[in-house]
PDB file of N, CA and C in Angstrom:
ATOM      1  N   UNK A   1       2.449  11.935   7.936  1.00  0.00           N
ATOM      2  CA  UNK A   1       2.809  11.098   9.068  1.00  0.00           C
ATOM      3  C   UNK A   1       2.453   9.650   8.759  1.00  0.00           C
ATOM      4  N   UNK A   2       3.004   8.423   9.795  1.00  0.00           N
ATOM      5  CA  UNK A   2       2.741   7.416   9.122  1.00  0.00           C
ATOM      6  C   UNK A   2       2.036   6.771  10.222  1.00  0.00           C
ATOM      7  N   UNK A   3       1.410   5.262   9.926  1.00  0.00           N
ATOM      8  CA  UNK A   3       0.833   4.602  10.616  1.00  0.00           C
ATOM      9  C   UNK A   3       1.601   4.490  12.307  1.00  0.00           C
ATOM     10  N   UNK A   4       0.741   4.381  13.329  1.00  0.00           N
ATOM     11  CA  UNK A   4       1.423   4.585  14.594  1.00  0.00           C
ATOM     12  C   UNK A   4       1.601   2.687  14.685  1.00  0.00           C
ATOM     13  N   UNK A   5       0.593   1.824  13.812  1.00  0.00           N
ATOM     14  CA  UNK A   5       1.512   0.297  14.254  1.00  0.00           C
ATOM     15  C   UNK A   5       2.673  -0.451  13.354  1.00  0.00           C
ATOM     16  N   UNK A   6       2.434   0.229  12.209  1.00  0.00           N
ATOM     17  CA  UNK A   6       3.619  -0.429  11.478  1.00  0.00           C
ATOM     18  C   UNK A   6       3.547   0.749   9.806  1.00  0.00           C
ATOM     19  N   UNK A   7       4.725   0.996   9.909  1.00  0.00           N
ATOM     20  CA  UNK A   7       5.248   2.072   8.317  1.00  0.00           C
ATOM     21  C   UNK A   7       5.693   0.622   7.465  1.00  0.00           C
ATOM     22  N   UNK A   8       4.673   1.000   6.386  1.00  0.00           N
ATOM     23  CA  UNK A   8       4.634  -0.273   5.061  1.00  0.00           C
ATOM     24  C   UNK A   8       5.389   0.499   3.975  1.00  0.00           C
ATOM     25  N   UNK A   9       6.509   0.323   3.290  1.00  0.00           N
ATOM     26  CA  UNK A   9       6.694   0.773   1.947  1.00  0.00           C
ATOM     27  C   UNK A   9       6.347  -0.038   0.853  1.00  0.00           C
ATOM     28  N   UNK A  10       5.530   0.124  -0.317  1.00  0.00           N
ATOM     29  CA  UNK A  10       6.064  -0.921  -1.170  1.00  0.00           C
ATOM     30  C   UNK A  10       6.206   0.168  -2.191  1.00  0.00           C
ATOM     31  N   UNK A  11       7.221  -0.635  -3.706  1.00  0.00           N
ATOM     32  CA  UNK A  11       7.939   0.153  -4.553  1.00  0.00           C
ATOM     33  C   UNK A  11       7.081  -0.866  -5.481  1.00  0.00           C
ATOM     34  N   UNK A  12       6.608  -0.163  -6.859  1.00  0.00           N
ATOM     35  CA  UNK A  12       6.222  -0.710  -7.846  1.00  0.00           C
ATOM     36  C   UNK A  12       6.771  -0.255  -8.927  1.00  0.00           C
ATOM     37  N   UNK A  13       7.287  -1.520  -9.408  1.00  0.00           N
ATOM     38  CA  UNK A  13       8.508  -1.108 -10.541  1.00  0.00           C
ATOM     39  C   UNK A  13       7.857  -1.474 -12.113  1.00  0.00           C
ATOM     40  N   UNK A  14       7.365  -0.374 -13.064  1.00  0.00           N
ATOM     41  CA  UNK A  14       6.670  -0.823 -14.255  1.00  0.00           C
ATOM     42  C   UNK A  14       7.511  -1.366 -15.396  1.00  0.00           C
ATOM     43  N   UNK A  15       7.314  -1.514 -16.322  1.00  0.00           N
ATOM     44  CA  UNK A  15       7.430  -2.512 -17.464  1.00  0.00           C
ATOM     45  C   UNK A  15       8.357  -1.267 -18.036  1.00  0.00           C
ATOM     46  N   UNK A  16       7.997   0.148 -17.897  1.00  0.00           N
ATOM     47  CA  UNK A  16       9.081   0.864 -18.771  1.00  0.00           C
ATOM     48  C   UNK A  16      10.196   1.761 -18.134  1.00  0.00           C
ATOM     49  N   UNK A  17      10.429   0.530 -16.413  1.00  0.00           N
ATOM     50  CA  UNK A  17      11.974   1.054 -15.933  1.00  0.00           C
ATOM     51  C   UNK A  17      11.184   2.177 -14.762  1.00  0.00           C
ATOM     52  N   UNK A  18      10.437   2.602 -15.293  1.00  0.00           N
ATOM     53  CA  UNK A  18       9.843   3.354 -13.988  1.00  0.00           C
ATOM     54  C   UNK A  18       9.814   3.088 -12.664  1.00  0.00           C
ATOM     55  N   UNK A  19      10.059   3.595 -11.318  1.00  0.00           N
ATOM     56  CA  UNK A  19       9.134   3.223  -9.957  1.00  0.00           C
ATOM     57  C   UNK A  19       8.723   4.155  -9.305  1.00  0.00           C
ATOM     58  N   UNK A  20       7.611   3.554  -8.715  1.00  0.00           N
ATOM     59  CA  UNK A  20       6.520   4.253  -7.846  1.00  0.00           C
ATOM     60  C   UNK A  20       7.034   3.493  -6.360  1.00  0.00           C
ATOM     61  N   UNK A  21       6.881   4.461  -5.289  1.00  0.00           N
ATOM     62  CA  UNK A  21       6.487   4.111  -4.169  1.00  0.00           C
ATOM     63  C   UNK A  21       5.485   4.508  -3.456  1.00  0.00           C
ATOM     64  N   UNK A  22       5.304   3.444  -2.677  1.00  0.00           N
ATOM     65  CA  UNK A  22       4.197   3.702  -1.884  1.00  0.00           C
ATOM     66  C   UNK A  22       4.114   3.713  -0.237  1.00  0.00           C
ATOM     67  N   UNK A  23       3.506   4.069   0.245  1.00  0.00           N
ATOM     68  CA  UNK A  23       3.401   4.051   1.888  1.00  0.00           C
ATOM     69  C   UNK A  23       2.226   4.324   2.645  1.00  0.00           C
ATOM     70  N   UNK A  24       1.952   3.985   3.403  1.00  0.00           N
ATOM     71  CA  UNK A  24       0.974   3.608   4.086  1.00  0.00           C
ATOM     72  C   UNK A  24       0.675   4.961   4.833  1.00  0.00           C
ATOM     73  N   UNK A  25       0.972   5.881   4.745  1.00  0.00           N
ATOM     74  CA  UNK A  25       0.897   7.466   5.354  1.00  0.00           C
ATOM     75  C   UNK A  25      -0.862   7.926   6.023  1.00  0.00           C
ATOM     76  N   UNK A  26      -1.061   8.667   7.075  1.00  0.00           N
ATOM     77  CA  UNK A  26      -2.467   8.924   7.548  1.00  0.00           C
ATOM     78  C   UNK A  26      -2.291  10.309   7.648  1.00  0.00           C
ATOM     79  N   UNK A  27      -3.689  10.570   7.646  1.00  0.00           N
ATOM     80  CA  UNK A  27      -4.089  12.562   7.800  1.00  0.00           C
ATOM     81  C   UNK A  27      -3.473  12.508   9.285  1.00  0.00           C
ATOM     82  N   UNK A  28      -4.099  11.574   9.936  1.00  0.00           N
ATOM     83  CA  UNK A  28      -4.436  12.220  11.237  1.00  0.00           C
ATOM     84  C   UNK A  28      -4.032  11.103  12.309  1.00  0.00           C
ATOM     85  N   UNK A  29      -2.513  11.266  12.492  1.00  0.00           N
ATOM     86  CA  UNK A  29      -1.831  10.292  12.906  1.00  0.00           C
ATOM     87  C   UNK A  29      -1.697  10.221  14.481  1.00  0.00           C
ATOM     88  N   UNK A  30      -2.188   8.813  15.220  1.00  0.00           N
ATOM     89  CA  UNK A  30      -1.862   8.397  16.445  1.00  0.00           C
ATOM     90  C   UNK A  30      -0.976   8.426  16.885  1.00  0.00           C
ATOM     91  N   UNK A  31      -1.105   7.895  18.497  1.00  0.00           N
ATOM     92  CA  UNK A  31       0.009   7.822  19.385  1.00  0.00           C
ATOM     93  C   UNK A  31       0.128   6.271  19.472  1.00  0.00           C
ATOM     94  N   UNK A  32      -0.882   6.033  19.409  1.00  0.00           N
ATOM     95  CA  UNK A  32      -1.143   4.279  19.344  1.00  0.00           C
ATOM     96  C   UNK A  32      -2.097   3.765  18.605  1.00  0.00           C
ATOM     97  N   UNK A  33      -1.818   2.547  18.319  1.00  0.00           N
ATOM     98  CA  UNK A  33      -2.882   2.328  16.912  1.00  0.00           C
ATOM     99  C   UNK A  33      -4.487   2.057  17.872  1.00  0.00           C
ATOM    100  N   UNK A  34      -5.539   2.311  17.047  1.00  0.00           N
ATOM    101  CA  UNK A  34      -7.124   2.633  17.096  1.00  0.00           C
ATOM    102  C   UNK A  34      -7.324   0.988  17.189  1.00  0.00           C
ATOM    103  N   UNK A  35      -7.244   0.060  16.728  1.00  0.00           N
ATOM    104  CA  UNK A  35      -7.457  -1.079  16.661  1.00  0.00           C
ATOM    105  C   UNK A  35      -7.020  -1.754  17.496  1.00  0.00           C
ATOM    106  N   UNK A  36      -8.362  -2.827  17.849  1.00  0.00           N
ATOM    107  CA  UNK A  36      -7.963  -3.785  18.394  1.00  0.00           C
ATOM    108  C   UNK A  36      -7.580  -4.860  17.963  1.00  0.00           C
ATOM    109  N   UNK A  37      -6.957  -6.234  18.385  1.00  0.00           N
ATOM    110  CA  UNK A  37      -6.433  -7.344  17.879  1.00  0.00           C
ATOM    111  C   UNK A  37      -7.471  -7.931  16.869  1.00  0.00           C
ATOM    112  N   UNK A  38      -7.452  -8.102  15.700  1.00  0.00           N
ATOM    113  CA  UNK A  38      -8.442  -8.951  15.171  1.00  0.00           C
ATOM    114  C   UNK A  38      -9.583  -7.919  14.306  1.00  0.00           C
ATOM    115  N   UNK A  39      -9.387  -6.545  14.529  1.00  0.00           N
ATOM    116  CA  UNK A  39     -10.253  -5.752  13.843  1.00  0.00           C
ATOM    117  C   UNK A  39      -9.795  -5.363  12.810  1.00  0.00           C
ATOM    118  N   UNK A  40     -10.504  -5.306  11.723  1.00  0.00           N
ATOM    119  CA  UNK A  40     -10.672  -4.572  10.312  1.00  0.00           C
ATOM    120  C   UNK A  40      -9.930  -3.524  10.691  1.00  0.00           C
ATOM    121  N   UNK A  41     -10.060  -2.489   8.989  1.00  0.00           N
ATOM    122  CA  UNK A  41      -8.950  -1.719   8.820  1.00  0.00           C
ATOM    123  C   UNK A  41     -10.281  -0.541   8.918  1.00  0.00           C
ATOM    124  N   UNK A  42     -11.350  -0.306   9.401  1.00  0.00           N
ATOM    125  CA  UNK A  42     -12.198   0.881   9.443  1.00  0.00           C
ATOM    126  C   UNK A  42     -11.874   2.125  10.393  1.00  0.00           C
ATOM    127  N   UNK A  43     -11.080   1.573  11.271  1.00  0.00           N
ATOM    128  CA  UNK A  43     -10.425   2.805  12.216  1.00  0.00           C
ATOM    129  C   UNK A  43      -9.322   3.631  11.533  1.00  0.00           C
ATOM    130  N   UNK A  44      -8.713   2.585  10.444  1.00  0.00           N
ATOM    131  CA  UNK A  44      -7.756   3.085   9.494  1.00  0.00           C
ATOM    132  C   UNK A  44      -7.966   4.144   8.947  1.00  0.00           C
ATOM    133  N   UNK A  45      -9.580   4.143   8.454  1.00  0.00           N
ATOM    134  CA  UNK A  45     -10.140   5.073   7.598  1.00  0.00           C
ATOM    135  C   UNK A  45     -10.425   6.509   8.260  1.00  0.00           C
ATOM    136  N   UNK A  46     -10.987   5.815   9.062  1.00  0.00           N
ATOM    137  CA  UNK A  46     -12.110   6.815  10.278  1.00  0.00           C
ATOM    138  C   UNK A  46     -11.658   7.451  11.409  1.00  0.00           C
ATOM    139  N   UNK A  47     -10.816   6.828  11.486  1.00  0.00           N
ATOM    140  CA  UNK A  47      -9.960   7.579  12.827  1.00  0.00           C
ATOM    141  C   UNK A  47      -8.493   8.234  12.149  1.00  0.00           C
ATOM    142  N   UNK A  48      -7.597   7.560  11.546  1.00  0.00           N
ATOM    143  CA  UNK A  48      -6.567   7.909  11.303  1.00  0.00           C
ATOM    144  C   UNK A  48      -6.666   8.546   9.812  1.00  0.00           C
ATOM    145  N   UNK A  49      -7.843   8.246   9.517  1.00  0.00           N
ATOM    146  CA  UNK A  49      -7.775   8.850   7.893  1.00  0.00           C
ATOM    147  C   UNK A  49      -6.759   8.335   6.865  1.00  0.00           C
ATOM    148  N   UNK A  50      -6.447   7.307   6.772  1.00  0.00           N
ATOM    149  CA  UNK A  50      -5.758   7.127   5.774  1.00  0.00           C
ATOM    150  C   UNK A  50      -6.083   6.354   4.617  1.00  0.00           C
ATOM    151  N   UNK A  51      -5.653   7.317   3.437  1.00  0.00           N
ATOM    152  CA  UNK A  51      -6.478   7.140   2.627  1.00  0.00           C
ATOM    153  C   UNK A  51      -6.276   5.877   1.633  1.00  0.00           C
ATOM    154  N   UNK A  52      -4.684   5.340   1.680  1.00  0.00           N
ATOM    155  CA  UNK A  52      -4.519   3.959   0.772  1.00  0.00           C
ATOM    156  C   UNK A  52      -3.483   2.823   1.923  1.00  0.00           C
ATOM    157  N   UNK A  53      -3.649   1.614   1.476  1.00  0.00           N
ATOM    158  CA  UNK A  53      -2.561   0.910   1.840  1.00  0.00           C
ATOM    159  C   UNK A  53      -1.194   1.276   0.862  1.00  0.00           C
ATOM    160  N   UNK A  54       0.061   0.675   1.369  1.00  0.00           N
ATOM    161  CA  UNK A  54       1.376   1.306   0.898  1.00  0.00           C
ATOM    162  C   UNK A  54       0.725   0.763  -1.001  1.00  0.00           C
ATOM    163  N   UNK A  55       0.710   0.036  -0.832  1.00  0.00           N
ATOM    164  CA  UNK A  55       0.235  -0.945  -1.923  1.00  0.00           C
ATOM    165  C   UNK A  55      -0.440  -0.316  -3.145  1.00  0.00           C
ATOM    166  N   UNK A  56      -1.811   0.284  -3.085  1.00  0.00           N
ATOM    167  CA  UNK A  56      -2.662   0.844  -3.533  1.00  0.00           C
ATOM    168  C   UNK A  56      -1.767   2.752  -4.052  1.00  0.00           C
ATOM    169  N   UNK A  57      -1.266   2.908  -2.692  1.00  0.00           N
ATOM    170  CA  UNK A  57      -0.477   4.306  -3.060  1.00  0.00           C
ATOM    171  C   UNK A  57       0.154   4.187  -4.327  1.00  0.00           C
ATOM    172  N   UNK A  58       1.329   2.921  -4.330  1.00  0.00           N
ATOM    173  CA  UNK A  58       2.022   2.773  -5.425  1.00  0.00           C
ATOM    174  C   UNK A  58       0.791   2.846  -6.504  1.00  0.00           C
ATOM    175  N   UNK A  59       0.293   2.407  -7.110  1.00  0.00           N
ATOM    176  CA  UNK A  59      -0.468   1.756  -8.271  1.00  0.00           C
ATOM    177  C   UNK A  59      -1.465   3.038  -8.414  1.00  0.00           C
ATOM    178  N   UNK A  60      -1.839   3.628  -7.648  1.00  0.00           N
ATOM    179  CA  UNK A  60      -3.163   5.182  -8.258  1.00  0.00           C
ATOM    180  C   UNK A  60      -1.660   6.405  -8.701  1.00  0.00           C
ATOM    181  N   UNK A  61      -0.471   6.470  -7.202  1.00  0.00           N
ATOM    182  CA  UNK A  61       0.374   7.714  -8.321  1.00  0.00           C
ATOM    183  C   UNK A  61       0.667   7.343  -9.574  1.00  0.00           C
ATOM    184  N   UNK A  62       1.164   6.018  -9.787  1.00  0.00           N
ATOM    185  CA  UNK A  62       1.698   5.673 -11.493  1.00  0.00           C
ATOM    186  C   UNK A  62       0.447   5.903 -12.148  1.00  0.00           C
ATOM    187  N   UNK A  63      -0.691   5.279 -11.819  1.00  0.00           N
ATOM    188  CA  UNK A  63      -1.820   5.664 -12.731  1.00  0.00           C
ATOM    189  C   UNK A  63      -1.937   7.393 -12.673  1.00  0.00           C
ATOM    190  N   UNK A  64      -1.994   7.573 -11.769  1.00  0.00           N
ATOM    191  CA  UNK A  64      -2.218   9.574 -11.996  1.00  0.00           C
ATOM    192  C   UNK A  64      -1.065  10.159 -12.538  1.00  0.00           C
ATOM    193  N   UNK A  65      -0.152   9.202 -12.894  1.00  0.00           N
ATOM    194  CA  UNK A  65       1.027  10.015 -13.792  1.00  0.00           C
ATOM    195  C   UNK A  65       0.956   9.789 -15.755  1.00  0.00           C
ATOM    196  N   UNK A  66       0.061   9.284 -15.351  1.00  0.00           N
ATOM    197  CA  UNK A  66       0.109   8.370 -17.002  1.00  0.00           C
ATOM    198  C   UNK A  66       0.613   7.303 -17.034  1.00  0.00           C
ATOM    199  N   UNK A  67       1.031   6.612 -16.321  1.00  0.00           N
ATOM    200  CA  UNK A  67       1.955   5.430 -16.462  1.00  0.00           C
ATOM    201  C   UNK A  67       1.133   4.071 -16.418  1.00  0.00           C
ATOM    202  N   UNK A  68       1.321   3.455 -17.324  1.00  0.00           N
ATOM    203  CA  UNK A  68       0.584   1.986 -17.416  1.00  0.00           C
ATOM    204  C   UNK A  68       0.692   1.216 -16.779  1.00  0.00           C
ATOM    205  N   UNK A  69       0.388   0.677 -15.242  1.00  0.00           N
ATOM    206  CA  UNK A  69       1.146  -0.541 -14.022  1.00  0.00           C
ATOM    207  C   UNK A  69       0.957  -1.446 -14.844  1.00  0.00           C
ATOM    208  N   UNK A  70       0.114  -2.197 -15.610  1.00  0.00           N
ATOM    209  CA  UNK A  70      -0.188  -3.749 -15.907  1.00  0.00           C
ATOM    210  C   UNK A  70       1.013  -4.271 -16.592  1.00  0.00           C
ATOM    211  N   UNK A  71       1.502  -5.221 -15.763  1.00  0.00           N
ATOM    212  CA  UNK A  71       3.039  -6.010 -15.615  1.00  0.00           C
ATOM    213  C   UNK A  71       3.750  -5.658 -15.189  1.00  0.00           C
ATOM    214  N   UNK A  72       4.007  -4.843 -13.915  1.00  0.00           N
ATOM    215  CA  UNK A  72       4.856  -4.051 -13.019  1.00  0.00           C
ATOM    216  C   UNK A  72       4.973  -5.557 -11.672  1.00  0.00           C
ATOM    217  N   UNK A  73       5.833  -5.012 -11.339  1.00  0.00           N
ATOM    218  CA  UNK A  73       6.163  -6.109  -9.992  1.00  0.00           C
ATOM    219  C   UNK A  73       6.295  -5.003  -8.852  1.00  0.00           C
ATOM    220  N   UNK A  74       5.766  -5.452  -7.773  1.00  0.00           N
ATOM    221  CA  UNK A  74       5.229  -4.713  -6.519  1.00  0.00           C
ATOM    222  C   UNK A  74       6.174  -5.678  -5.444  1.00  0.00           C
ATOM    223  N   UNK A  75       7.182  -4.637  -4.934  1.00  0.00           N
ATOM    224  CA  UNK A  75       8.039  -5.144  -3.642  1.00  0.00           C
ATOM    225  C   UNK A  75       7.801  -4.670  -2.433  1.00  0.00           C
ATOM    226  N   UNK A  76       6.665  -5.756  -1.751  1.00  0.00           N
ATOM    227  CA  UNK A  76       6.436  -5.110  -0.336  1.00  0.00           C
ATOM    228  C   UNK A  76       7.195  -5.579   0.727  1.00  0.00           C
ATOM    229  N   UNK A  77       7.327  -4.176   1.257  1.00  0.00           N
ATOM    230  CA  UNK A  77       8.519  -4.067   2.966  1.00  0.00           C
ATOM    231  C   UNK A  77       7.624  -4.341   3.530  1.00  0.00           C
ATOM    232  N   UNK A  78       6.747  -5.650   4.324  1.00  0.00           N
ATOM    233  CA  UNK A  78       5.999  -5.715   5.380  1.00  0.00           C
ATOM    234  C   UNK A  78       5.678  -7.363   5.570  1.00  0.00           C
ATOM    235  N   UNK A  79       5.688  -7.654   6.246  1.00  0.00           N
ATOM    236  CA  UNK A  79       5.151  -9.260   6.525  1.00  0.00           C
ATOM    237  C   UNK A  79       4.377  -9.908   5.986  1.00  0.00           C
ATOM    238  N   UNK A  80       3.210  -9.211   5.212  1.00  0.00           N
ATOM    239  CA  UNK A  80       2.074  -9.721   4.716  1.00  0.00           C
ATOM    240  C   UNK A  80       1.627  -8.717   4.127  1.00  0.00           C
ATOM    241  N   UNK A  81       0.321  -9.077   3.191  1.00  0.00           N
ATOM    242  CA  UNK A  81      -0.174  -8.138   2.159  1.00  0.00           C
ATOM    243  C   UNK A  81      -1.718  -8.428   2.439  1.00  0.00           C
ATOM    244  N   UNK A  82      -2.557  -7.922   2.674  1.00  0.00           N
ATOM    245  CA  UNK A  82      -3.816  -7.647   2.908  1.00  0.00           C
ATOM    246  C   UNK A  82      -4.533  -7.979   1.633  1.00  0.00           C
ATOM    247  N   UNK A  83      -5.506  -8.695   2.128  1.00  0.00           N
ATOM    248  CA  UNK A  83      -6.538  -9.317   0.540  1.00  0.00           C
ATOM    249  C   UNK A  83      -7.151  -8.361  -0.570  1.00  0.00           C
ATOM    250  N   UNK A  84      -7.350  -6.876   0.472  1.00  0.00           N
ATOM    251  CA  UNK A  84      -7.731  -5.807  -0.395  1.00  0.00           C
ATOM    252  C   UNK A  84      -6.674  -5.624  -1.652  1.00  0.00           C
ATOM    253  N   UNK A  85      -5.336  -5.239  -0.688  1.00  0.00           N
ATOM    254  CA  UNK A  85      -3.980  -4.777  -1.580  1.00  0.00           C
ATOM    255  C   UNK A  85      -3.877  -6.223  -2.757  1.00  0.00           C
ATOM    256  N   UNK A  86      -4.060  -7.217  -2.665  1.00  0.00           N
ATOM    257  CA  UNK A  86      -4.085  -8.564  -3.317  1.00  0.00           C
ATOM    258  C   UNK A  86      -5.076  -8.192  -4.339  1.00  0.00           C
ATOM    259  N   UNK A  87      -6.242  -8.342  -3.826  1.00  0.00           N
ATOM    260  CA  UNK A  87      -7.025  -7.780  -5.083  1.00  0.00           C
ATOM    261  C   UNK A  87      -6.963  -6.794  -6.179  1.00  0.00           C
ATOM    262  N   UNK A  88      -6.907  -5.913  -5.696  1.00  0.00           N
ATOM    263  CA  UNK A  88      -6.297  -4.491  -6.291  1.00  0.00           C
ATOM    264  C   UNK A  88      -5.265  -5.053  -6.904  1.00  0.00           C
ATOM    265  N   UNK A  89      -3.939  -4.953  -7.027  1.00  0.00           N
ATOM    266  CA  UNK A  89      -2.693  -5.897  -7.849  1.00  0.00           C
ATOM    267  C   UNK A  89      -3.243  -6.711  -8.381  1.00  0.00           C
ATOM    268  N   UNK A  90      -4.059  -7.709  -8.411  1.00  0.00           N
ATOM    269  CA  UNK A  90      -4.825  -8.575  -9.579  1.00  0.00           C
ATOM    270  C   UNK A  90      -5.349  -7.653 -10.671  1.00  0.00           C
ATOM    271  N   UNK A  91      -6.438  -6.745  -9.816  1.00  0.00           N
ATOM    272  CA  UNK A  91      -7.558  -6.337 -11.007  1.00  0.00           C
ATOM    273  C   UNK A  91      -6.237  -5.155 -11.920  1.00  0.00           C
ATOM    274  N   UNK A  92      -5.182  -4.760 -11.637  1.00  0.00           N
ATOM    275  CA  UNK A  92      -4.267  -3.948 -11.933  1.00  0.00           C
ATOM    276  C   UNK A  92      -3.360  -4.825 -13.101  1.00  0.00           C
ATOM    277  N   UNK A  93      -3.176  -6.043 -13.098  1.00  0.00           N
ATOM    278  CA  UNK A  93      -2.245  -6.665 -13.420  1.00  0.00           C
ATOM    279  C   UNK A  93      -0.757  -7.131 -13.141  1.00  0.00           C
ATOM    280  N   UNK A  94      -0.887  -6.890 -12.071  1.00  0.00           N
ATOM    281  CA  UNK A  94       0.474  -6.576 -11.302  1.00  0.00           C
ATOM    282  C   UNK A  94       0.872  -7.619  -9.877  1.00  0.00           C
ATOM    283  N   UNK A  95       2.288  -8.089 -10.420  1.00  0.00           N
ATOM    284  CA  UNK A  95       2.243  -9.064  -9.874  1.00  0.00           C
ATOM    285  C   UNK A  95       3.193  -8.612  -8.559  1.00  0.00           C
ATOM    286  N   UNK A  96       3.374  -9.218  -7.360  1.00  0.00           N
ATOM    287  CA  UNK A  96       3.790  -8.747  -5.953  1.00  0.00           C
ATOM    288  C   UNK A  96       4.750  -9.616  -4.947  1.00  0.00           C
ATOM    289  N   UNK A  97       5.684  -9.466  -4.191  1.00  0.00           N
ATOM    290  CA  UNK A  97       6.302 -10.192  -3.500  1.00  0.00           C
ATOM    291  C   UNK A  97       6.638  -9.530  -2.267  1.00  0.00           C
ATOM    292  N   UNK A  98       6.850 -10.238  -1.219  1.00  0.00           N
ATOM    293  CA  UNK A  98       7.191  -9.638  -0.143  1.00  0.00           C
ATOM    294  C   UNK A  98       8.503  -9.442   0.229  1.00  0.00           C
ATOM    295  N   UNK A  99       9.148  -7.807   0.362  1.00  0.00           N
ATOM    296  CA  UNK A  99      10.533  -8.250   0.186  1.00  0.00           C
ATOM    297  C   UNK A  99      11.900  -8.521   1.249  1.00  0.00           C
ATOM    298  N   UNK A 100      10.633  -9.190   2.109  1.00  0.00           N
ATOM    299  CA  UNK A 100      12.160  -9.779   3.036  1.00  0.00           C
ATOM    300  C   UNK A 100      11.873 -11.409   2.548  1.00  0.00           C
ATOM    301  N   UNK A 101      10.745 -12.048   1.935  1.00  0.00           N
ATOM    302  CA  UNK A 101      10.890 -13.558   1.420  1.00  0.00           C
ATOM    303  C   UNK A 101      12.022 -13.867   0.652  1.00  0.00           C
TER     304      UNK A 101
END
């Protein structure tokens, strides 16, 4: 099931033609999102259980497939990208765009 405030896809496309997608999916999915305006993503965790941003999904299946991300380009479906998901794509090598920009 997916997030009850907003379903994120992003697709990470590697260096050898490959893609991964990703999505923002929870164990234990609401009727309405746990958060309030301005709060962290810990209800994310704790309440809805979910275990990656769309972001992060992409980049651990290619890694759990064997697949090398570093120089892959990451196309996220969502308004913005969270500093975590930013980081992560750095320490990965992997560079990202948002894809309605």
């Amino acid at each position: 099931m997916t997030c009850a405030k907003v379903f994120v896809v992003a697709v990470l496309e590697l260096p050898d033609g490959t893609a991964w997608h990703g999505t923002n999916n929870v164990i234990n999915p609401q009727i309405e999102c746990p958060r309030e305006p301005g709060e962290g993503y810990e209800k994310c965790r704790t309440i809805c259980q979910q275990p990656f941003h769309a972001e992060v999904d992409a980049i651990t299946s290619a890694a759990a497939h064997g697949h090398q991300v570093q120089g892959g380009t990451m196309k996220v479906y969502h308004k913005r990208v969270c500093e975590q998901c930013q980081d992560a794509m750095q320490r990965f090598g992997v560079k990202w765009r948002l894809a309605n920009a």
